[in-house]
N, C-alpha and C. Protein backbone atom coordinates (compact mmCIF):
# COMPACT_ATOMS: atom_id res chain seq x y z
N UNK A 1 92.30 107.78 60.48
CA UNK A 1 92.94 106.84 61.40
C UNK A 1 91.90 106.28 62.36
N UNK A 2 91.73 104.88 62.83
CA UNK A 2 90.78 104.29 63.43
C UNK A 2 91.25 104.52 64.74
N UNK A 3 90.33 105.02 65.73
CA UNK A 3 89.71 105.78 66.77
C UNK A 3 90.23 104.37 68.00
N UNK A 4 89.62 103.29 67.34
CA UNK A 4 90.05 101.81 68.14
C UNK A 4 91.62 101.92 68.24
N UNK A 5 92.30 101.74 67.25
CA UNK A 5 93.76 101.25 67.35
C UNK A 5 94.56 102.63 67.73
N UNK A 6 93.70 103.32 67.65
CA UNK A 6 94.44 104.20 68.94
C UNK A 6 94.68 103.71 70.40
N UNK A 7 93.03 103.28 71.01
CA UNK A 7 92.71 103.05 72.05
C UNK A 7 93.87 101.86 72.81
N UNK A 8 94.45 101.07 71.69
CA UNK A 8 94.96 100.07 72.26
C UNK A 8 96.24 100.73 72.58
N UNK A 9 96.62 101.60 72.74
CA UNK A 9 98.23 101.82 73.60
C UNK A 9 98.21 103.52 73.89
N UNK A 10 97.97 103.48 75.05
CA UNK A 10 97.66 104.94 75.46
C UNK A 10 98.53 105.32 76.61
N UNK A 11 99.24 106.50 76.67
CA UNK A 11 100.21 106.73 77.89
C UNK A 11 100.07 108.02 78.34
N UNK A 12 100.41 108.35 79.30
CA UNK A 12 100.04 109.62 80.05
C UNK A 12 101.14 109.97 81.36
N UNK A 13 102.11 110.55 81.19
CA UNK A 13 103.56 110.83 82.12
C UNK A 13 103.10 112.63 82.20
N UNK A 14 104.11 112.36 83.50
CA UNK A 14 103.88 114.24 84.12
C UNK A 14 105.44 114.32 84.35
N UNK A 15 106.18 115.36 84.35
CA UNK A 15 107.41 115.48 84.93
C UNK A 15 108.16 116.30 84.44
N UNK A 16 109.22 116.37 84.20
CA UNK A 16 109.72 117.93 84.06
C UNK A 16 110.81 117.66 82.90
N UNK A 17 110.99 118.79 81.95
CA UNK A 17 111.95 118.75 80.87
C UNK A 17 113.64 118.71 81.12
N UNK A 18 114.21 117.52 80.93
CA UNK A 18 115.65 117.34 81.68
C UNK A 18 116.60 117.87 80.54
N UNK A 19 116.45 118.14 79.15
CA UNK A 19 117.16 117.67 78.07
C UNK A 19 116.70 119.34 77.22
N UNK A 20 117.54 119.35 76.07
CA UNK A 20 117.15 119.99 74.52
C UNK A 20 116.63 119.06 73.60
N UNK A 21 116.14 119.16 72.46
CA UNK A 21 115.45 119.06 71.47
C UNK A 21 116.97 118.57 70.64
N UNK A 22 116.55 116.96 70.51
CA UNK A 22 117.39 116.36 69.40
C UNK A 22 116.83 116.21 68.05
N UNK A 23 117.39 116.24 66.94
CA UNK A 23 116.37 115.65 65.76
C UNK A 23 116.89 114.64 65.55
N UNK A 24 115.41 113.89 65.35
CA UNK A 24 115.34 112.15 65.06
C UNK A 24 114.88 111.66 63.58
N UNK A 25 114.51 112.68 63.03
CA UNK A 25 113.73 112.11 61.44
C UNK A 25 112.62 112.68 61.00
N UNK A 26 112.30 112.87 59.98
CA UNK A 26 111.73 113.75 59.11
C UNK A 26 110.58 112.17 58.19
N UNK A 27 109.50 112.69 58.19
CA UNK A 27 108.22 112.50 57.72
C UNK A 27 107.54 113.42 56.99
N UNK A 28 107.58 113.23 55.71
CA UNK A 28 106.90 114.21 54.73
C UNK A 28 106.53 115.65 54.96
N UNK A 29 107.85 115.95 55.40
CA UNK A 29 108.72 117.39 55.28
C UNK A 29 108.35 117.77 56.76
N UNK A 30 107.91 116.62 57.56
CA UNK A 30 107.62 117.26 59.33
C UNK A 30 108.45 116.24 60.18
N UNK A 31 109.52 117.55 60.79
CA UNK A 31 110.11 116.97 61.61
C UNK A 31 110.29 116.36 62.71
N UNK A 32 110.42 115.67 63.64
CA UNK A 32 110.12 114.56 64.80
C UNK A 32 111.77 114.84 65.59
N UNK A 33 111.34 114.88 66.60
CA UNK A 33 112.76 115.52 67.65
C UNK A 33 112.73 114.58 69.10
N UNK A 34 113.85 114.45 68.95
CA UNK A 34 113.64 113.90 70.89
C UNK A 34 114.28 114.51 72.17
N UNK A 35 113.56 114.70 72.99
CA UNK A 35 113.77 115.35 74.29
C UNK A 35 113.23 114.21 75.74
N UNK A 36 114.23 114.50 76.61
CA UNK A 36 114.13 113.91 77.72
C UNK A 36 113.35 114.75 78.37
N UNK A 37 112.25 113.48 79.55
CA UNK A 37 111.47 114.50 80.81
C UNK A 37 111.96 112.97 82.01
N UNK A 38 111.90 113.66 82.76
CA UNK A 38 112.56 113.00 84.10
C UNK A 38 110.97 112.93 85.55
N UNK A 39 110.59 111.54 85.18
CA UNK A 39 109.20 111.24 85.74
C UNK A 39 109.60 110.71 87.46
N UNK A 40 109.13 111.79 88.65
CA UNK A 40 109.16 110.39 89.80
C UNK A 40 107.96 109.09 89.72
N UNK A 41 108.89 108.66 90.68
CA UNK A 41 108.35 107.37 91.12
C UNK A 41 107.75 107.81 91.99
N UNK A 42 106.84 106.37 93.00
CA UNK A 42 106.54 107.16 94.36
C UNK A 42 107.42 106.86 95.30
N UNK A 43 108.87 105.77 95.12
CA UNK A 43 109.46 105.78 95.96
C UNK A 43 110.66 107.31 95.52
N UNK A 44 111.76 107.15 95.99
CA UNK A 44 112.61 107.92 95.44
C UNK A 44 113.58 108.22 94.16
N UNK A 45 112.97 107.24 93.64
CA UNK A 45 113.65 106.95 92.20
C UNK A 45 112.76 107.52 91.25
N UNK A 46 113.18 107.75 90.19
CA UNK A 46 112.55 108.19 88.99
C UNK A 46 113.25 107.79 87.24
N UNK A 47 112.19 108.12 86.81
CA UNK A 47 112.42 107.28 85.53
C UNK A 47 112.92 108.42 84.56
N UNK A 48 113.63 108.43 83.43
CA UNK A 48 114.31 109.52 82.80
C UNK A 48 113.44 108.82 80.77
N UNK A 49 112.51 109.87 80.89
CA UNK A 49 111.79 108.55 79.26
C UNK A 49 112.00 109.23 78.23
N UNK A 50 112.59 109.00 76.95
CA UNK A 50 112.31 109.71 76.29
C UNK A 50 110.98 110.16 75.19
N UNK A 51 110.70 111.51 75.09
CA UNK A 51 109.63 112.18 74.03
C UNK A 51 110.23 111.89 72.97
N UNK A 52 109.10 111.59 72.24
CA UNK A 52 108.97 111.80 70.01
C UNK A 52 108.47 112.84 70.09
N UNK A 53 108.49 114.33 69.77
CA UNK A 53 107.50 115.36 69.31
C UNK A 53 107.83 116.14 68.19
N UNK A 54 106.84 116.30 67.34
CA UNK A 54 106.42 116.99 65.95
C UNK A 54 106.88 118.06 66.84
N UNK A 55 107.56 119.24 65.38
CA UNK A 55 108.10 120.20 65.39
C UNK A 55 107.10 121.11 65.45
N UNK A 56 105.45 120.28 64.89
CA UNK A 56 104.39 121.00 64.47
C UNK A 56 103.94 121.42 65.91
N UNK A 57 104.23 120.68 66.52
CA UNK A 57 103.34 120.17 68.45
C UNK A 57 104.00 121.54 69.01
N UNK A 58 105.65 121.58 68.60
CA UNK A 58 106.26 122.80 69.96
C UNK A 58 107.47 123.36 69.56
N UNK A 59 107.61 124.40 69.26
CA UNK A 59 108.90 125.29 69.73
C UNK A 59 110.38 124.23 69.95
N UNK A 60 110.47 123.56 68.92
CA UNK A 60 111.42 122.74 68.98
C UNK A 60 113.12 123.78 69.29
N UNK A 61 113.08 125.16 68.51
CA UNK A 61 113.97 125.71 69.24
C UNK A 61 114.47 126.65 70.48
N UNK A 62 113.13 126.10 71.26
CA UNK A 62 112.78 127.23 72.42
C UNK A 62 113.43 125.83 73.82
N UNK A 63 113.74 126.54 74.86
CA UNK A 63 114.48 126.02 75.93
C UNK A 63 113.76 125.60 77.24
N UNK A 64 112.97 124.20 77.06
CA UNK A 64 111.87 123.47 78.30
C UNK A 64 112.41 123.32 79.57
N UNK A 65 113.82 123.14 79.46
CA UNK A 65 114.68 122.42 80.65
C UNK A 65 114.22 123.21 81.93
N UNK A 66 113.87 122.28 82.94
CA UNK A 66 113.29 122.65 84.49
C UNK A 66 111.79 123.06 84.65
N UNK A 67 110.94 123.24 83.06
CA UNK A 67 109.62 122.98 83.17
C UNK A 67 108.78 121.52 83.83
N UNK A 68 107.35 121.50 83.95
CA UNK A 68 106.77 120.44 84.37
C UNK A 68 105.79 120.69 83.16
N UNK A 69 105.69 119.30 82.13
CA UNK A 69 104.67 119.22 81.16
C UNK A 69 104.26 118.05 81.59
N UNK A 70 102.77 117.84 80.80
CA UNK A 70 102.12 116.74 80.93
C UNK A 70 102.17 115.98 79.87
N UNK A 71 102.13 114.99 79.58
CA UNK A 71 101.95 114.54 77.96
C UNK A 71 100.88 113.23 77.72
N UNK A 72 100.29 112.92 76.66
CA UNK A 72 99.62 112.10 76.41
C UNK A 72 99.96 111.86 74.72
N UNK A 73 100.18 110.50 74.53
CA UNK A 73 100.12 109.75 73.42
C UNK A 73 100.61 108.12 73.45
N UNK A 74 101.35 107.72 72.77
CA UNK A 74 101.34 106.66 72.70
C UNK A 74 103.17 106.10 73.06
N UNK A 75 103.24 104.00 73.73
CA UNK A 75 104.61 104.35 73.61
C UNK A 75 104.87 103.31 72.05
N UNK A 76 105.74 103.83 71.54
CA UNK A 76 106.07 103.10 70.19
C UNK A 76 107.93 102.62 70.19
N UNK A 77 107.65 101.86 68.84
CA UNK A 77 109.17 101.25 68.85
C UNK A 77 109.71 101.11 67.29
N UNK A 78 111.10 101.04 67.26
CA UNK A 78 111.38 101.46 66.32
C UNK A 78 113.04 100.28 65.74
N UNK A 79 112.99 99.73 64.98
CA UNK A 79 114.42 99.62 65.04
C UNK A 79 115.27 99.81 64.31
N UNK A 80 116.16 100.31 64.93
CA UNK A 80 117.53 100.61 64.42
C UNK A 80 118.42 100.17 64.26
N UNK A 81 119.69 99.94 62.79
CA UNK A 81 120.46 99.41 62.81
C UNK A 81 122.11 100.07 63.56
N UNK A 82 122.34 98.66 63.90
CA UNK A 82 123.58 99.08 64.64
C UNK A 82 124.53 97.86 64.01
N UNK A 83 125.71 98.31 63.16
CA UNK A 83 126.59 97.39 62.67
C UNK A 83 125.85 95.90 61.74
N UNK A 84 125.64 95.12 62.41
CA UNK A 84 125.06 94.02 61.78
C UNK A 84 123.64 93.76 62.54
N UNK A 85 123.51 94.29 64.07
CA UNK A 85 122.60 94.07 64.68
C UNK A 85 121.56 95.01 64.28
N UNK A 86 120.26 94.96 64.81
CA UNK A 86 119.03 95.70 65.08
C UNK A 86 118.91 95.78 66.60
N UNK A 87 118.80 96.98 66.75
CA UNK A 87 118.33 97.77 68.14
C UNK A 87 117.16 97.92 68.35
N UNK A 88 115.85 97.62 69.44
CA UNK A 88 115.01 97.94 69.36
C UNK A 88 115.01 99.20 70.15
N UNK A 89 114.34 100.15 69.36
CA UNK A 89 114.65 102.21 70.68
C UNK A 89 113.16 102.11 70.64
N UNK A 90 113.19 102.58 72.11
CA UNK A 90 111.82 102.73 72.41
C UNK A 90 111.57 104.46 72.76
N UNK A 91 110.23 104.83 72.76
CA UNK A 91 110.41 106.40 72.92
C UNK A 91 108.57 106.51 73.43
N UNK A 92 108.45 107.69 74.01
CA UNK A 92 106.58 108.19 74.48
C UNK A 92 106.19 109.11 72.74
N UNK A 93 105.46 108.22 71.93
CA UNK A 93 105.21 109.15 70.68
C UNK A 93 103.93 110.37 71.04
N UNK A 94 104.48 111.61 71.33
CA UNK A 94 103.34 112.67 71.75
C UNK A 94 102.47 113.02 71.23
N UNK A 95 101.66 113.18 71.38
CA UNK A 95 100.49 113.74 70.53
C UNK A 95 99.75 114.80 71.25
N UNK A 96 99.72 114.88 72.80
CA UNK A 96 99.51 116.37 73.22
C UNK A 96 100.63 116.89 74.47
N UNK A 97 101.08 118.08 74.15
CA UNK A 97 101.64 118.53 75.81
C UNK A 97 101.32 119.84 76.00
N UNK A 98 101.03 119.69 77.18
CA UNK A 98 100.79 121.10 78.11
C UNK A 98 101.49 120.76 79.53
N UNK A 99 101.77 122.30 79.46
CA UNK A 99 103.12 123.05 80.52
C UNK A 99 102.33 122.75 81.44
N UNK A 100 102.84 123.25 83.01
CA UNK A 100 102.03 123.06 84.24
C UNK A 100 102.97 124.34 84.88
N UNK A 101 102.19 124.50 85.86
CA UNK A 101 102.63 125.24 86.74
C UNK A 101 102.88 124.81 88.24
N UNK A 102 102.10 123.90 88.41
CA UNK A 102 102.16 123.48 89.75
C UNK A 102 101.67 122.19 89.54
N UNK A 103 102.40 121.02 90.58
CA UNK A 103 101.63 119.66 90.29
C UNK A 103 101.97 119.07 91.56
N UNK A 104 100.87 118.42 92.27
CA UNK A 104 100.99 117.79 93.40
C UNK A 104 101.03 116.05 93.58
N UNK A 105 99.87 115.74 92.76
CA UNK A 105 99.32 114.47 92.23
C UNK A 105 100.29 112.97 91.89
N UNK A 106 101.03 112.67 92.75
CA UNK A 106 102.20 112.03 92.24
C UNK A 106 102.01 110.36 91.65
N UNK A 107 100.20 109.95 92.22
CA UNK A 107 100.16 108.90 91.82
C UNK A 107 99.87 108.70 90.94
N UNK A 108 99.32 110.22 90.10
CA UNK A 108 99.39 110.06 88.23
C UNK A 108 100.14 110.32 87.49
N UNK A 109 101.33 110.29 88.04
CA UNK A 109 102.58 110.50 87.00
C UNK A 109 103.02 109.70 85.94
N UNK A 110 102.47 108.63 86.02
CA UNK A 110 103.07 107.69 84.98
C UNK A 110 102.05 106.12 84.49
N UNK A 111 101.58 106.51 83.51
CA UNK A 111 100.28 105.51 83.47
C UNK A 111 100.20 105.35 81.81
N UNK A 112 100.33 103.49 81.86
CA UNK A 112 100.37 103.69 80.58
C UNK A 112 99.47 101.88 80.16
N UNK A 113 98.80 101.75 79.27
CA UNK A 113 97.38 101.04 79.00
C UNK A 113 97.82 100.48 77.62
N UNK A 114 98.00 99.12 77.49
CA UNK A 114 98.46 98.39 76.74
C UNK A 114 97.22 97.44 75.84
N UNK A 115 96.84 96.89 74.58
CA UNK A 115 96.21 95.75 74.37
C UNK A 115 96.85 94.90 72.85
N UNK A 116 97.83 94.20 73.66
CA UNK A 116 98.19 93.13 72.02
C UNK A 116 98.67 91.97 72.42
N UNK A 117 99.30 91.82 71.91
CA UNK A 117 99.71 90.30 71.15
C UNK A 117 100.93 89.63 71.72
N UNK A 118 101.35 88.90 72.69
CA UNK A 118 102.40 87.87 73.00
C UNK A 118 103.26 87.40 71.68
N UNK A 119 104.39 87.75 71.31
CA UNK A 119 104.99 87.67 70.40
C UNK A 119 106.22 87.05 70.35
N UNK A 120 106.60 86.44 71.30
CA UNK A 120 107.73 85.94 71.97
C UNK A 120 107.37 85.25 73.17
N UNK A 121 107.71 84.10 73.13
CA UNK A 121 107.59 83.62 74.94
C UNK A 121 107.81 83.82 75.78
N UNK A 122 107.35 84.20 76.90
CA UNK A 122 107.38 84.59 78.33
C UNK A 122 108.79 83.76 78.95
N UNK A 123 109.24 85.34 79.17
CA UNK A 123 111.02 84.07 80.04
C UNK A 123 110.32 84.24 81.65
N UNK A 124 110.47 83.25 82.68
CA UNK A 124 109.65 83.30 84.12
C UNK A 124 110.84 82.87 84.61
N UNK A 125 111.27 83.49 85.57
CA UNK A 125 112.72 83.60 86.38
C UNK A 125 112.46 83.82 88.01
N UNK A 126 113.42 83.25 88.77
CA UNK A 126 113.01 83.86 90.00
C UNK A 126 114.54 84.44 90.18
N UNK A 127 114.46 85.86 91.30
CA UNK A 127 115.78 86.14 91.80
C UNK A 127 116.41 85.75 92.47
N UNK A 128 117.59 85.56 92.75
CA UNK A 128 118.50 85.09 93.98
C UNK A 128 117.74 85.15 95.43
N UNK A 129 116.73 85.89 95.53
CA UNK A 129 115.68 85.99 96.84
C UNK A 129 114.88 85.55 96.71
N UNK A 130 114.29 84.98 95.62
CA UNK A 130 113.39 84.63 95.61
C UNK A 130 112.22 85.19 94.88
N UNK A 131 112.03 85.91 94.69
CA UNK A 131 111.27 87.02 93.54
C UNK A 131 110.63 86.51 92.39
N UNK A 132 109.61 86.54 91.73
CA UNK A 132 109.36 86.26 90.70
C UNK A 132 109.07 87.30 90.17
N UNK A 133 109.73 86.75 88.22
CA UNK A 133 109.90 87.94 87.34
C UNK A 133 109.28 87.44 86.13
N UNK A 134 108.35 87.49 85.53
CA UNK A 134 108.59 87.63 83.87
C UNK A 134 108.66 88.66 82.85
N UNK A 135 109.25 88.05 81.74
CA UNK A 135 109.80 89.35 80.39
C UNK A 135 108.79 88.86 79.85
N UNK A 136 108.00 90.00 78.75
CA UNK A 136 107.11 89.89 78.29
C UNK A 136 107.65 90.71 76.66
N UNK A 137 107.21 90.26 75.66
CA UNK A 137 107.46 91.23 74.39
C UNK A 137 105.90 91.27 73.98
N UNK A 138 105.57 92.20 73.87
CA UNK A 138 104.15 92.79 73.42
C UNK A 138 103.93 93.12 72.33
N UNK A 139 103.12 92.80 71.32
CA UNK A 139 103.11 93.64 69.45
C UNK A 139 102.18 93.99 69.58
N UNK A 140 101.75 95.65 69.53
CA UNK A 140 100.66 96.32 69.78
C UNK A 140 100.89 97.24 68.27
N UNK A 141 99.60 96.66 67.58
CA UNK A 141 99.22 96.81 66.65
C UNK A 141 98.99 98.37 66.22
N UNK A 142 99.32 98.92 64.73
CA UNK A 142 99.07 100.50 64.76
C UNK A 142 98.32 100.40 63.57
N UNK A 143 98.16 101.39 62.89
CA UNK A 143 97.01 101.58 61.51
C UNK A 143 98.08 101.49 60.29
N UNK A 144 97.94 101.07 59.59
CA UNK A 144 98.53 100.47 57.79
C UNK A 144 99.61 99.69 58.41
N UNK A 145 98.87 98.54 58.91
CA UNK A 145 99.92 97.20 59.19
C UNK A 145 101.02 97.30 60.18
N UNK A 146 101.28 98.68 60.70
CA UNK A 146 102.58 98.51 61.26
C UNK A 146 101.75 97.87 62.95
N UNK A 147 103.27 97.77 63.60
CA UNK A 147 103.00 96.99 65.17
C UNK A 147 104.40 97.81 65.52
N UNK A 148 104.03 97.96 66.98
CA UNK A 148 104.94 98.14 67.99
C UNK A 148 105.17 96.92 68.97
N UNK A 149 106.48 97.12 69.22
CA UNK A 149 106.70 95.72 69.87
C UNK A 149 107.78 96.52 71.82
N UNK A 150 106.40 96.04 72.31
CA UNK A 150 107.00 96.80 73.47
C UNK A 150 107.29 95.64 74.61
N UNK A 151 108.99 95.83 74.94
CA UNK A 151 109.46 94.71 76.17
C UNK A 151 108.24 95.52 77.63
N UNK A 152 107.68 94.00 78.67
CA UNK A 152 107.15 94.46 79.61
C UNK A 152 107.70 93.48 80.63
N UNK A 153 107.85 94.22 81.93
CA UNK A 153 108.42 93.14 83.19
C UNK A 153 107.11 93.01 83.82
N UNK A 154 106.55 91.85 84.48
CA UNK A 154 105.87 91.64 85.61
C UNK A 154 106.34 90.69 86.63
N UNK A 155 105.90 90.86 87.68
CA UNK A 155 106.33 90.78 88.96
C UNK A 155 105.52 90.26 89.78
N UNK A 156 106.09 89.01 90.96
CA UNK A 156 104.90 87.43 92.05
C UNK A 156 103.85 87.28 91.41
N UNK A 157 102.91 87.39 91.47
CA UNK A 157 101.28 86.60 90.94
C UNK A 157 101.27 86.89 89.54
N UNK A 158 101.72 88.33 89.14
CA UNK A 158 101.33 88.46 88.18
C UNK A 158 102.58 87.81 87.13
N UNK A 159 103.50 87.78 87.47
CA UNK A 159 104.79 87.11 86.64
C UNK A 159 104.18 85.46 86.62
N UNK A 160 103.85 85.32 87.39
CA UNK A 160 103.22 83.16 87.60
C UNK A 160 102.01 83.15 86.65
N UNK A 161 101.69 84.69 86.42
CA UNK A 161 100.10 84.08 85.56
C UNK A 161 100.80 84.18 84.21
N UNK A 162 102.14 85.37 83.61
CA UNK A 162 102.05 85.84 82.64
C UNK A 162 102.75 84.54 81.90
N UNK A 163 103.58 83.63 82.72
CA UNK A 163 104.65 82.48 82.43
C UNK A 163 103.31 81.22 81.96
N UNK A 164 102.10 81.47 82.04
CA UNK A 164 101.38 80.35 81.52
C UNK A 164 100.83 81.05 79.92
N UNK A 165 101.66 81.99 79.63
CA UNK A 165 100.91 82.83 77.89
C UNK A 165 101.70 82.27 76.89
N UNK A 166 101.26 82.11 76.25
CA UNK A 166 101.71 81.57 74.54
C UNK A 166 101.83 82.81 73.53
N UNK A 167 102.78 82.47 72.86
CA UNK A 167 102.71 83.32 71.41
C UNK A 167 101.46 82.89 71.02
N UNK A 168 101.23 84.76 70.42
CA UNK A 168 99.71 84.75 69.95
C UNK A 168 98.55 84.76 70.23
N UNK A 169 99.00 85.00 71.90
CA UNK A 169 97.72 85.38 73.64
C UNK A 169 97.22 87.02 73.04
N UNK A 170 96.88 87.01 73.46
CA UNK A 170 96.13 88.29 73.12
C UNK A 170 95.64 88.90 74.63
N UNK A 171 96.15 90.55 75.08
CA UNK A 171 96.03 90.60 76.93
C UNK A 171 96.26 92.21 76.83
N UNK A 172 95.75 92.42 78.20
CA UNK A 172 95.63 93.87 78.17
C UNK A 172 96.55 94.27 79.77
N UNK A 173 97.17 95.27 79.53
CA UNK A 173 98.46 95.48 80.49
C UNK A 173 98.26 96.78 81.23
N UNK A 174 98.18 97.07 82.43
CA UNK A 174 98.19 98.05 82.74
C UNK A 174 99.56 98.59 83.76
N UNK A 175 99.76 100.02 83.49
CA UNK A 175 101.64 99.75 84.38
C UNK A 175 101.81 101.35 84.26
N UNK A 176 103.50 101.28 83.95
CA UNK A 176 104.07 102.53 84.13
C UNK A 176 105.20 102.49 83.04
N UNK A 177 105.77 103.35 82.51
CA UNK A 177 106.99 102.90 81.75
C UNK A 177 108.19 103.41 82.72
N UNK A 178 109.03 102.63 82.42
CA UNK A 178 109.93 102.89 83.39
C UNK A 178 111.29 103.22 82.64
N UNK A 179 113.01 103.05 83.19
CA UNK A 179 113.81 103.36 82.79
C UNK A 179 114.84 103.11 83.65
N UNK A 180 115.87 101.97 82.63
CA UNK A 180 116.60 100.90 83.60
C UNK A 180 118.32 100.63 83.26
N UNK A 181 119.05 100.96 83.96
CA UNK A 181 120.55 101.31 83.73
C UNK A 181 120.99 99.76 83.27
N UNK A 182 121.43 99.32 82.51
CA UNK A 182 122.49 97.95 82.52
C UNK A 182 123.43 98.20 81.86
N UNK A 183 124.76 97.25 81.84
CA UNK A 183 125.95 96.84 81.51
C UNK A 183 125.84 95.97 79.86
N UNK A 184 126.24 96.97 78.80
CA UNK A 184 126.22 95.35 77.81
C UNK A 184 128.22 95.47 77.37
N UNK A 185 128.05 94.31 77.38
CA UNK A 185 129.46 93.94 77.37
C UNK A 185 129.51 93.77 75.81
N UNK A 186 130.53 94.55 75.25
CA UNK A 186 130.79 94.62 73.83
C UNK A 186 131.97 93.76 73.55
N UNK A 187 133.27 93.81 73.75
CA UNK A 187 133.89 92.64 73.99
C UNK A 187 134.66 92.34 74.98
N UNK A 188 135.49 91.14 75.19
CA UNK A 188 136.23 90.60 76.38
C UNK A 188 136.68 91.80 77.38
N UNK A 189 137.09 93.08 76.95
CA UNK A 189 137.44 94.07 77.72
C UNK A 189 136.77 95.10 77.60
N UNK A 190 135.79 95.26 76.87
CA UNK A 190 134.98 96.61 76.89
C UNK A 190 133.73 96.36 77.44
N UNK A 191 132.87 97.23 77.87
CA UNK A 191 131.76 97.24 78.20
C UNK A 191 130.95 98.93 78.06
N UNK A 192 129.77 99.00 77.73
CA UNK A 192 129.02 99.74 77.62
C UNK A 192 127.86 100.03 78.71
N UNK A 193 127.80 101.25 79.12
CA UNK A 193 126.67 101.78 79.97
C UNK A 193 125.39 102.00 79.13
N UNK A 194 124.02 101.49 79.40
CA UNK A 194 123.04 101.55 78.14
C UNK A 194 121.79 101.67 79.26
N UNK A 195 120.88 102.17 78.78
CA UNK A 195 119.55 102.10 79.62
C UNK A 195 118.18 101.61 78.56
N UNK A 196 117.77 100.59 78.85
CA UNK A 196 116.39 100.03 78.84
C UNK A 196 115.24 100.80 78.89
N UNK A 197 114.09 100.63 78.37
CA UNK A 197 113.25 101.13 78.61
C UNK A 197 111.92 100.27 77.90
N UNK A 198 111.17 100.07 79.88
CA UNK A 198 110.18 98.94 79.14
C UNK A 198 108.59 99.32 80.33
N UNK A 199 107.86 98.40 79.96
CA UNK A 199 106.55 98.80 80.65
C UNK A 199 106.65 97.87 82.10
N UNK A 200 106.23 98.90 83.37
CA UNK A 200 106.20 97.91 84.30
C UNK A 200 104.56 97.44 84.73
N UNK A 201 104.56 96.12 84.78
CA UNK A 201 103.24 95.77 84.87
C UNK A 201 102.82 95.91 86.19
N UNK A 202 101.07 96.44 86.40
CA UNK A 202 100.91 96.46 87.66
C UNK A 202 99.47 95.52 87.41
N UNK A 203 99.00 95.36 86.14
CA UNK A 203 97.74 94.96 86.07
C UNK A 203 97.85 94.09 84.72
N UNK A 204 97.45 92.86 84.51
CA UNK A 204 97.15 92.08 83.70
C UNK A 204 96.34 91.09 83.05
N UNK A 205 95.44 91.23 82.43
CA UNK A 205 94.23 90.11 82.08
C UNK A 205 94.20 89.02 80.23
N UNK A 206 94.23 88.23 80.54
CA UNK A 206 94.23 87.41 79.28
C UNK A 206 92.49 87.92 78.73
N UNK A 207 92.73 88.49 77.46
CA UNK A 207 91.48 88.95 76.72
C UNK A 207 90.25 87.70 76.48
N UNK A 208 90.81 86.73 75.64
CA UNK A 208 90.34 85.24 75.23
C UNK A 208 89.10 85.36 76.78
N UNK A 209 89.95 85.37 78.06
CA UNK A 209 89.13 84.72 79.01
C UNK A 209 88.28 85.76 79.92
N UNK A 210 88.60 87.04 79.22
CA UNK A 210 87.53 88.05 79.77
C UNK A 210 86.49 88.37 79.10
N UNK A 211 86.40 87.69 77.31
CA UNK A 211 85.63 88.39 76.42
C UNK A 211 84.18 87.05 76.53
């Protein structure tokens, strides 16, 4: 596996095990499970993300809940069918964790290093206050052709720069992943509670004009 296309999507969250060990799918007889860890913020909020981890990685039937692990790997995407639609599920794919015992460090809790491809046009919105926002869809490239396609929000200067990118910009993102409650309305009288999960931008550079 090339050492580079690793480099291009790298994540690194600290926080504590909220959940059990779900199974998600099986890869040539190795199983892949998902578990929740519950990351702060530095204000008072915190993000709830979910883990991918090999059965090979951990004790998939042993009990994490109220630990503090660290993790490092990548975030990836996946989609799933739902009725006629496709879902895009997003998840932190692990590749190392270690337990902690004590952790003070709160401004490295959540750090995650992006480099691909504008794949969709930039929607640039302002809020009812005034705020500027843009949505970003990212295709960050993996090894034997596949791509991950990760939604990113940025926010004032950096939302005004990201609203001048084209499909097929090529940019490097630096942020946090986060985790975001909304409403989808299924029909005239129903509605669904669902949570998002996308990269928040804190840092952004068009590649073309740095290289």
């Amino acid at each position: 596996m090339s050492e580079k296309v690793i480099e291009n999507n790298r994540v690194s969250v600290i926080g504590e095990i909220v959940s059990g060990f779900t199974f998600s799918h099986e890869v040539f007889g190795e199983g892949f499970y998902t578990v929740d860890m519950a990351v702060n913020r530095l204000s008072d909020q915190m993000d709830v993300i979910p883990l991918l981890v090999s059965e090979r990685l951990i004790d998939v039937k042993a009990d994490y809940q109220g630990r503090t692990a660290m993790v490092t790997g990548q975030f990836r995407s996946y989609n799933r069918h739902e009725g006629m639609k496709n879902r895009l599920v997003l998840s932190v794919f692990v590749r190392e964790i270690e337990f902690m015992e004590a952790f003070t460090d709160y401004t490295k809790t959540n750090q995650i290093f992006l480099d691909g491809y504008i794949c969709k046009q930039p929607i640039y919105r302002k809020t009812p206050l005034g705020r500027e926002i843009a949505d970003l869809l990212v295709a960050v490239n993996r090894p034997y052709g596949k791509s991950d396609y990760i939604p990113c929000i940025a926010w004032g200067r950096n939302a005004r720069y990201a609203s001048n990118f084209d499909v097929g910009n090529r940019l490097r993102i630096w942020g946090r992943v986060q985790s975001r409650e909304y409403t989808k309305k299924l029909t005239e009288t129903e509605c669904e509670k669902r949570v998002a999960y996308e990269v928040s931008v804190s840092k952004l550079e068009d590649v073309e004009l740095t290289e």
